[in-house]
Protein backbone atom coordinates (compact mmCIF):
# COMPACT_ATOMS: atom_id res chain seq x y z
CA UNK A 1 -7.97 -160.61 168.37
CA UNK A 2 -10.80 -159.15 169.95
CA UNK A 3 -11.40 -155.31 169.58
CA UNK A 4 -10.49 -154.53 173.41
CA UNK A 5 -6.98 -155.94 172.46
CA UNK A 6 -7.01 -154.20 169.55
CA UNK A 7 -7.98 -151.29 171.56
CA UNK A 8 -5.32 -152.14 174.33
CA UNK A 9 -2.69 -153.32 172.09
CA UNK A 10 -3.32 -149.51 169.97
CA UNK A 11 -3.20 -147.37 173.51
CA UNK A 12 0.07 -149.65 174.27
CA UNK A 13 1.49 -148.73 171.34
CA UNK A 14 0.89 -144.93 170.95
CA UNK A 15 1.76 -143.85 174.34
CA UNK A 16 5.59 -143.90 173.38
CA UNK A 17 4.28 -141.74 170.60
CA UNK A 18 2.34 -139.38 173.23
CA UNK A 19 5.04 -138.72 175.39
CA UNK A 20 7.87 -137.73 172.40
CA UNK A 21 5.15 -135.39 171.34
CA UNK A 22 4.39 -134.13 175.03
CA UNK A 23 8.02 -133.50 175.29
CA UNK A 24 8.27 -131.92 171.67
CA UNK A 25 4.96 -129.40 172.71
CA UNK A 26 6.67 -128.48 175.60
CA UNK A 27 9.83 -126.88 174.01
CA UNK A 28 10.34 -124.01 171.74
CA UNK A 29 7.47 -121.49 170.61
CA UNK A 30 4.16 -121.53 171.16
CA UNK A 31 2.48 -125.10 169.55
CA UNK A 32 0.25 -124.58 166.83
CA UNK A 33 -2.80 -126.42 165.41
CA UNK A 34 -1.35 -127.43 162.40
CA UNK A 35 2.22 -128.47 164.04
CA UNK A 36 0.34 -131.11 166.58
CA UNK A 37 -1.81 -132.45 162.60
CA UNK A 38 1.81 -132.31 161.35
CA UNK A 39 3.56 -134.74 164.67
CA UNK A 40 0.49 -136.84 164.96
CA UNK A 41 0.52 -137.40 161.31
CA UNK A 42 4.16 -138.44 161.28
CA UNK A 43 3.73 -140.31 163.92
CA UNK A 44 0.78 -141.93 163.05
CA UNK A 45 2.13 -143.41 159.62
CA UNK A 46 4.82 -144.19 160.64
CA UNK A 47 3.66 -146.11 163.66
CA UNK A 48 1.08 -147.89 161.15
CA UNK A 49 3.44 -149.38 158.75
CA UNK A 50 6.13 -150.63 161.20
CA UNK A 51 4.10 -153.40 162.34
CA UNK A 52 2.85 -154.29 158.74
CA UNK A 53 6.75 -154.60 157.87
CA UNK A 54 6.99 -157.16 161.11
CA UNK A 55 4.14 -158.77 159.98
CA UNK A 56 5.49 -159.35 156.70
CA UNK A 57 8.48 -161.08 157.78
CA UNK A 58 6.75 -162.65 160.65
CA UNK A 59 4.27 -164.19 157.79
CA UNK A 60 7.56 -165.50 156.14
CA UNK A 61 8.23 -167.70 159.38
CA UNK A 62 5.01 -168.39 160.73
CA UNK A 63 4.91 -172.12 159.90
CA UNK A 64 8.40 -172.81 161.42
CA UNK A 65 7.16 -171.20 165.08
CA UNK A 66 3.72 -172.23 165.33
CA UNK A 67 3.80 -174.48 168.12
CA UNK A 68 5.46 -172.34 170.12
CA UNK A 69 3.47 -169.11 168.81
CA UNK A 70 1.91 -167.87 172.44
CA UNK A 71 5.54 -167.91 173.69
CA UNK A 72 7.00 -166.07 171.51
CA UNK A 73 4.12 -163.28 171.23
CA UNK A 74 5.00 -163.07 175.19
CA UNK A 75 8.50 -162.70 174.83
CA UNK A 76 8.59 -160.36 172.29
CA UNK A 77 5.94 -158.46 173.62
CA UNK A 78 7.49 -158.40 177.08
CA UNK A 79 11.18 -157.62 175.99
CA UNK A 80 9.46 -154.56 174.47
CA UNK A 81 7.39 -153.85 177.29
CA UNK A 82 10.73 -154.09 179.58
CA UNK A 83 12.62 -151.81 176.67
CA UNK A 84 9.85 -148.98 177.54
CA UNK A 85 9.91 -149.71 180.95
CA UNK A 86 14.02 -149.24 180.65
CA UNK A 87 14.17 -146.09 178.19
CA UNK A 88 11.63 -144.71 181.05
CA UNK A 89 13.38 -145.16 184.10
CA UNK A 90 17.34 -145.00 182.55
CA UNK A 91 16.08 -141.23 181.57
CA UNK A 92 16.97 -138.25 183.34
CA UNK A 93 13.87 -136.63 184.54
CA UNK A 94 15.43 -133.63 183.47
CA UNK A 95 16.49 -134.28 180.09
CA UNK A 96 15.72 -132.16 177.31
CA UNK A 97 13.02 -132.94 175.01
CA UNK A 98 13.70 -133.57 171.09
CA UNK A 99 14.18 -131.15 169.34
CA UNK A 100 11.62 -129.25 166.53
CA UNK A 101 13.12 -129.49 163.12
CA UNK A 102 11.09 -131.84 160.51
CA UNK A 103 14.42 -134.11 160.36
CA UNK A 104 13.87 -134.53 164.43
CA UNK A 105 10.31 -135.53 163.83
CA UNK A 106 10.57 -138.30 161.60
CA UNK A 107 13.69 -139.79 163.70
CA UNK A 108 11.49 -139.39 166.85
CA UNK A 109 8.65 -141.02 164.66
CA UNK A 110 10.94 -143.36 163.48
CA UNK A 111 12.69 -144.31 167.01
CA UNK A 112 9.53 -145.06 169.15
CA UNK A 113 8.03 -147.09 166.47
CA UNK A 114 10.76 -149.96 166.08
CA UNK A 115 8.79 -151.77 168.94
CA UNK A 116 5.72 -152.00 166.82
CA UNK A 117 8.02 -153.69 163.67
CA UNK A 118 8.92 -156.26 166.90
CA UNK A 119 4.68 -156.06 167.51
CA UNK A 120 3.95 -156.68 163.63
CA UNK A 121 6.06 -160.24 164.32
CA UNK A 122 4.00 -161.26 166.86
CA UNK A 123 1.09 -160.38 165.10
CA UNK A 124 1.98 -162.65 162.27
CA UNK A 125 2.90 -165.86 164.41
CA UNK A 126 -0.74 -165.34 166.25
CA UNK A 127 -2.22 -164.83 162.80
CA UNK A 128 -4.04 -161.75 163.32
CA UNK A 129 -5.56 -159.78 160.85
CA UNK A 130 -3.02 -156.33 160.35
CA UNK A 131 -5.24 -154.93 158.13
CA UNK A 132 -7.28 -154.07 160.83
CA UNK A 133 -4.76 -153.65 163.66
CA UNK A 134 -2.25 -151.37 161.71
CA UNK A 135 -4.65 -148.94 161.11
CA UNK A 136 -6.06 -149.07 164.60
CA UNK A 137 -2.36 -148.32 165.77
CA UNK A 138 -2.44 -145.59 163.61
CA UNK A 139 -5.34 -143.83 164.26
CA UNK A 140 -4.75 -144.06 168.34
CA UNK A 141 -1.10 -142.90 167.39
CA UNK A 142 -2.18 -139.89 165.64
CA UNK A 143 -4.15 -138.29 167.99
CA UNK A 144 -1.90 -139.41 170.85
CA UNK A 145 0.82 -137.27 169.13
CA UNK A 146 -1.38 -134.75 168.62
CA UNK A 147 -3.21 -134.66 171.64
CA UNK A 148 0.31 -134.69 173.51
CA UNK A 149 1.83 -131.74 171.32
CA UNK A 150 -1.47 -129.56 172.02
CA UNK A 151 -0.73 -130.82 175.94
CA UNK A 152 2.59 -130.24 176.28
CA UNK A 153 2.95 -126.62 176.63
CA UNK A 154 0.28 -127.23 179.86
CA UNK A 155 2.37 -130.45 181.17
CA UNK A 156 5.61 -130.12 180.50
CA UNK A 157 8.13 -133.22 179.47
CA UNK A 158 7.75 -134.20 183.25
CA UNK A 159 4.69 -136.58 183.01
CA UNK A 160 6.84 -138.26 179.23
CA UNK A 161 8.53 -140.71 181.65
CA UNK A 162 5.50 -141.91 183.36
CA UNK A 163 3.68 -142.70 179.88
CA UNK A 164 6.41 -144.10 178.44
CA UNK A 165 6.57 -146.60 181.42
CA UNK A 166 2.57 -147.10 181.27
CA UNK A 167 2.55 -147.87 177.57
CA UNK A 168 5.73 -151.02 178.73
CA UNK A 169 3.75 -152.47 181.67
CA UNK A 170 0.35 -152.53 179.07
CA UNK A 171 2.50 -154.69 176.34
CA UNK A 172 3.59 -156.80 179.00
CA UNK A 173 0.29 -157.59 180.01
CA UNK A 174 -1.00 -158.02 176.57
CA UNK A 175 2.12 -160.54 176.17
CA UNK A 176 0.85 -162.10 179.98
CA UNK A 177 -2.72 -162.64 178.87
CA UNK A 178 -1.90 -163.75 175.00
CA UNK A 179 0.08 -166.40 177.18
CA UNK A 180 -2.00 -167.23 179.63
CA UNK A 181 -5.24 -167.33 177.03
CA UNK A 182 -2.99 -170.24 174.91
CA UNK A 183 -2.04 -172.01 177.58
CA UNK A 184 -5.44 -172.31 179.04
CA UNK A 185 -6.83 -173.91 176.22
């Protein structure tokens, strides 16, 4: 995987991340230094070992789907493309944000990173090195979610949507060109 999908595939993944964390800066108190570390650390670990858990049992049936690998890195890219695309638009523009408590975080945390578990898969069947890409998610997730707590209080939960539905349409296209790359030869 070159590092511009890495880089992609990282951005893609985090945004989810940056838009719970936009919404969580823009409730309560004022946000503090140390509770954007806190989210974007959370969210950051979290967000790194889901996809090294995929991986793992992608790994376990690699050999079984390996002619078919490029299709099923598209489909299970795009079905969670669409499922951020979905949460995005089924949303109420108006609905409140998650709530502050450290039990909230880690369930927000938690929630958005289930696609990169479904990511880790993928990353398995196309043999790509996690090692490398796990962290990369990481990194990009923790200062999304802390970038978007220190934002929030300036942007509101109004622009959460519109990430959320960015961060779907770049996994589809990652899915589109992994396809399209295989296919081509």
């Amino acid at each position: 995987m070159s590092p511009a999908a890495i880089t992609l595939l990282a951005l893609g993944m985090s945004v989810d991340a940056f838009a719970a964390a936009l919404s969580r800066g823009a409730v309560g108190p004022r946000v503090r230094m140390g509770d954007a570390l806190r989210t974007g650390a959370v969210f950051g670990v979290v967000e790194m070992a889901t996809p090294v858990i995929g991986w793992c049992a992608g790994i376990l049936a690699a050999g079984q789907v390996a002619a078919v690998d490029h299709w099923v890195a598209f489909a299970l890219l795009g079905l969670v493309g669409l499922h951020c695309l979905h949460a995005a638009l089924k949303r109420a523009p108006d609905a409140p944000p998650p709530g502050r408590s450290a039990w909230m975080l880690v369930a927000v945390a938690l929630g958005t990173s289930i696609d990169a578990m479904a990511v880790g898969v993928s990353l398995a069947v196309l043999e790509v090195d996690i090692w490398i890409v796990a962290p990369a998610i990481g990194l990009a997730t923790f200062i999304m979610a802390t970038g978007g707590m220190m934002a929030g209080r300036l942007l509101g939960s109004r622009f959460g949507r519109g990430a959320e539905a960015l961060a779907g349409l770049a996994l589809i296209a990652l899915g589109t060109s992994i396809l399209v790359e295989h296919l081509a030869g």
